[in-house]
C-alpha atoms as a PDB file:
ATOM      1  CA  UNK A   1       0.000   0.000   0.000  1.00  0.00           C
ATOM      2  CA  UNK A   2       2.845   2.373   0.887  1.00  0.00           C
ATOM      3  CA  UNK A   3       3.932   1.338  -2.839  1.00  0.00           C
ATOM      4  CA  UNK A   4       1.213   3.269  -4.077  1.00  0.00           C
ATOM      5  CA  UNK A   5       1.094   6.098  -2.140  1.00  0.00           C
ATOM      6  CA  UNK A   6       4.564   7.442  -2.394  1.00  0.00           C
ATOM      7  CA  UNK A   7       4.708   7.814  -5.877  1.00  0.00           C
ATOM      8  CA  UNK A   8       1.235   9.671  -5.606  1.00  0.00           C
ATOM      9  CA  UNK A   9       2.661  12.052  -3.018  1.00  0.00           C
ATOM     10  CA  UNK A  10       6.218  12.364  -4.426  1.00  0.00           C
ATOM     11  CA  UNK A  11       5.657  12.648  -7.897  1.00  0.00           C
ATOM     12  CA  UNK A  12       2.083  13.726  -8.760  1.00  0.00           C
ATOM     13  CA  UNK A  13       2.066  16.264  -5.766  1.00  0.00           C
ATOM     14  CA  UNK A  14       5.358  17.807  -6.462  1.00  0.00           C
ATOM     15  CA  UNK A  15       6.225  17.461  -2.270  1.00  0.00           C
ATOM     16  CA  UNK A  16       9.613  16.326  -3.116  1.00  0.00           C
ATOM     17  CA  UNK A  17      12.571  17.813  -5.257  1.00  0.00           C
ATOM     18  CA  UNK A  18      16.400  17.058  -5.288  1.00  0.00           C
ATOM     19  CA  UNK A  19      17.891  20.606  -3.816  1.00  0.00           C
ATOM     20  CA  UNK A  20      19.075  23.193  -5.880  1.00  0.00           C
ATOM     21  CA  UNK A  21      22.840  22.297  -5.424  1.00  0.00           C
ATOM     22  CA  UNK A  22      22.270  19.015  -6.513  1.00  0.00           C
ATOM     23  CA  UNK A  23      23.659  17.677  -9.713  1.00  0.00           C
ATOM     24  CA  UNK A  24      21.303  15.823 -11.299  1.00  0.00           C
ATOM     25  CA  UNK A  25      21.575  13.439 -14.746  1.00  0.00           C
ATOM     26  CA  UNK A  26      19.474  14.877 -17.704  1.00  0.00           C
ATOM     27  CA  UNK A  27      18.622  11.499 -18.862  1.00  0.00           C
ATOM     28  CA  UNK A  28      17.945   9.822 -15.408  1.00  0.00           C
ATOM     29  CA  UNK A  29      16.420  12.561 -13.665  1.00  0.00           C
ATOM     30  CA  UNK A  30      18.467  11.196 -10.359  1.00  0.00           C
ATOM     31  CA  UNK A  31      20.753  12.899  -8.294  1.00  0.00           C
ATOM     32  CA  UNK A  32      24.602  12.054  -8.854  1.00  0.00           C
ATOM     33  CA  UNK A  33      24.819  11.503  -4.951  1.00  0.00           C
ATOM     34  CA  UNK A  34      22.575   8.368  -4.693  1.00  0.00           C
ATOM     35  CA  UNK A  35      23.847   7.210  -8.228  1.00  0.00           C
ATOM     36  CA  UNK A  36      27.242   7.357  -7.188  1.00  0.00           C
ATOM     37  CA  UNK A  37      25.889   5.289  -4.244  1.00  0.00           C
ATOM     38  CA  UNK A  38      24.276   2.490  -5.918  1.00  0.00           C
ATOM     39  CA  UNK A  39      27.280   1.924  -7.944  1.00  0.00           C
ATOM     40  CA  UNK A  40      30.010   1.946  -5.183  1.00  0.00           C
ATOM     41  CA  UNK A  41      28.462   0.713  -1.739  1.00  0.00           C
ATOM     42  CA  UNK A  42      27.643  -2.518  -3.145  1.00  0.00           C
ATOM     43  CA  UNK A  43      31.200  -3.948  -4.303  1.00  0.00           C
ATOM     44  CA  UNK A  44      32.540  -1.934  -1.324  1.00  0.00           C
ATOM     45  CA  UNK A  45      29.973  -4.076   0.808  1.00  0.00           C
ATOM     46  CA  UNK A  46      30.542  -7.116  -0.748  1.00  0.00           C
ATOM     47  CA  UNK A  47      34.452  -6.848  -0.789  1.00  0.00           C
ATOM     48  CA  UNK A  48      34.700  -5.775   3.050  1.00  0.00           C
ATOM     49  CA  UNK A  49      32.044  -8.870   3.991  1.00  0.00           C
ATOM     50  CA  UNK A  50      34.359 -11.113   2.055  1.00  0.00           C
ATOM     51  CA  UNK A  51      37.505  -9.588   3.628  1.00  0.00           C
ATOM     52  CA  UNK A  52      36.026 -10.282   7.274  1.00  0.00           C
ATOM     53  CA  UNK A  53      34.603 -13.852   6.047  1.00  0.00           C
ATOM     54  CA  UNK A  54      37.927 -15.018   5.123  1.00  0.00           C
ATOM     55  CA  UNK A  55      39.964 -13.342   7.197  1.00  0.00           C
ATOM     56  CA  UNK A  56      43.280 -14.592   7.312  1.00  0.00           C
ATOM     57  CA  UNK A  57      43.291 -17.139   4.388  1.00  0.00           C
ATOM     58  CA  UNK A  58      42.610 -13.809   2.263  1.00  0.00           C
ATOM     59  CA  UNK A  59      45.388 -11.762   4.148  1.00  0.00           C
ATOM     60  CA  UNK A  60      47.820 -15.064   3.383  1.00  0.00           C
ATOM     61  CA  UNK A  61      47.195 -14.649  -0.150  1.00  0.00           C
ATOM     62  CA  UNK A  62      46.960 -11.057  -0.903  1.00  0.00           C
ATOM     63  CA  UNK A  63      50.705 -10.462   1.478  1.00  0.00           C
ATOM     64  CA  UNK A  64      52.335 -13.572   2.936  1.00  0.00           C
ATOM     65  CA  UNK A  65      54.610 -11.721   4.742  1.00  0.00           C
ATOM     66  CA  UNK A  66      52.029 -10.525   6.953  1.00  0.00           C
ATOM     67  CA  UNK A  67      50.179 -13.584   7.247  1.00  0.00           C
ATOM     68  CA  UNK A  68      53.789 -15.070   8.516  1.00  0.00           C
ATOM     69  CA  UNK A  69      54.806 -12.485  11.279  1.00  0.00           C
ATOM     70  CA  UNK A  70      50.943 -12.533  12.471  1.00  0.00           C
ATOM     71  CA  UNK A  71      51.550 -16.363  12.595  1.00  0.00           C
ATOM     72  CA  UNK A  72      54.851 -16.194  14.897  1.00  0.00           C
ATOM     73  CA  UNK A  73      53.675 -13.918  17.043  1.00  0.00           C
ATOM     74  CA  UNK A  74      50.867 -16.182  18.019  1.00  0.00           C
ATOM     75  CA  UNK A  75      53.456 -19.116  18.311  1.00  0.00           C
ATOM     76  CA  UNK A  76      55.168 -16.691  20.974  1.00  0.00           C
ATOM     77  CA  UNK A  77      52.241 -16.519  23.129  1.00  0.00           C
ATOM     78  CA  UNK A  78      52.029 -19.061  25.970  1.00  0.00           C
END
């Protein structure tokens, strides 16, 4: 229902408008803030959630040499 009814009071009743410092995209209509948005928060998402799912097997392989002293220094720990 809310579906409907934001268009309607968006759109048809002119209550809402991108601000007048706002660059907006002739063919879209959009702002460039929330395109910009869509197009780099969800790789950025994705690559930070796989970053913290793999966590170490990822740091191995992107710098071993890392991966290696974080290794010893656990090995030093009692």
């Amino acid at each position: 229902m809310l579906g409907q009814i934001k268009p309607h009071a968006t759109v048809l009743q002119d209550r809402w408008q991108y601000g007048e410092l706002m660059p907006t995209l002739p063919l879209l209509g959009t702002g460039l803030a929330p395109l910009l948005q869509w197009l780099l928060l969800p790789p950025l998402i994705v690559w930070l959630a796989r970053r913290q799912l793999l966590g170490v097997i990822y740091l191995q392989q992107v710098d071993p040499a890392t991966a290696a002293s974080s290794d010893s220094a656990r090995e030093e720990r009692p």
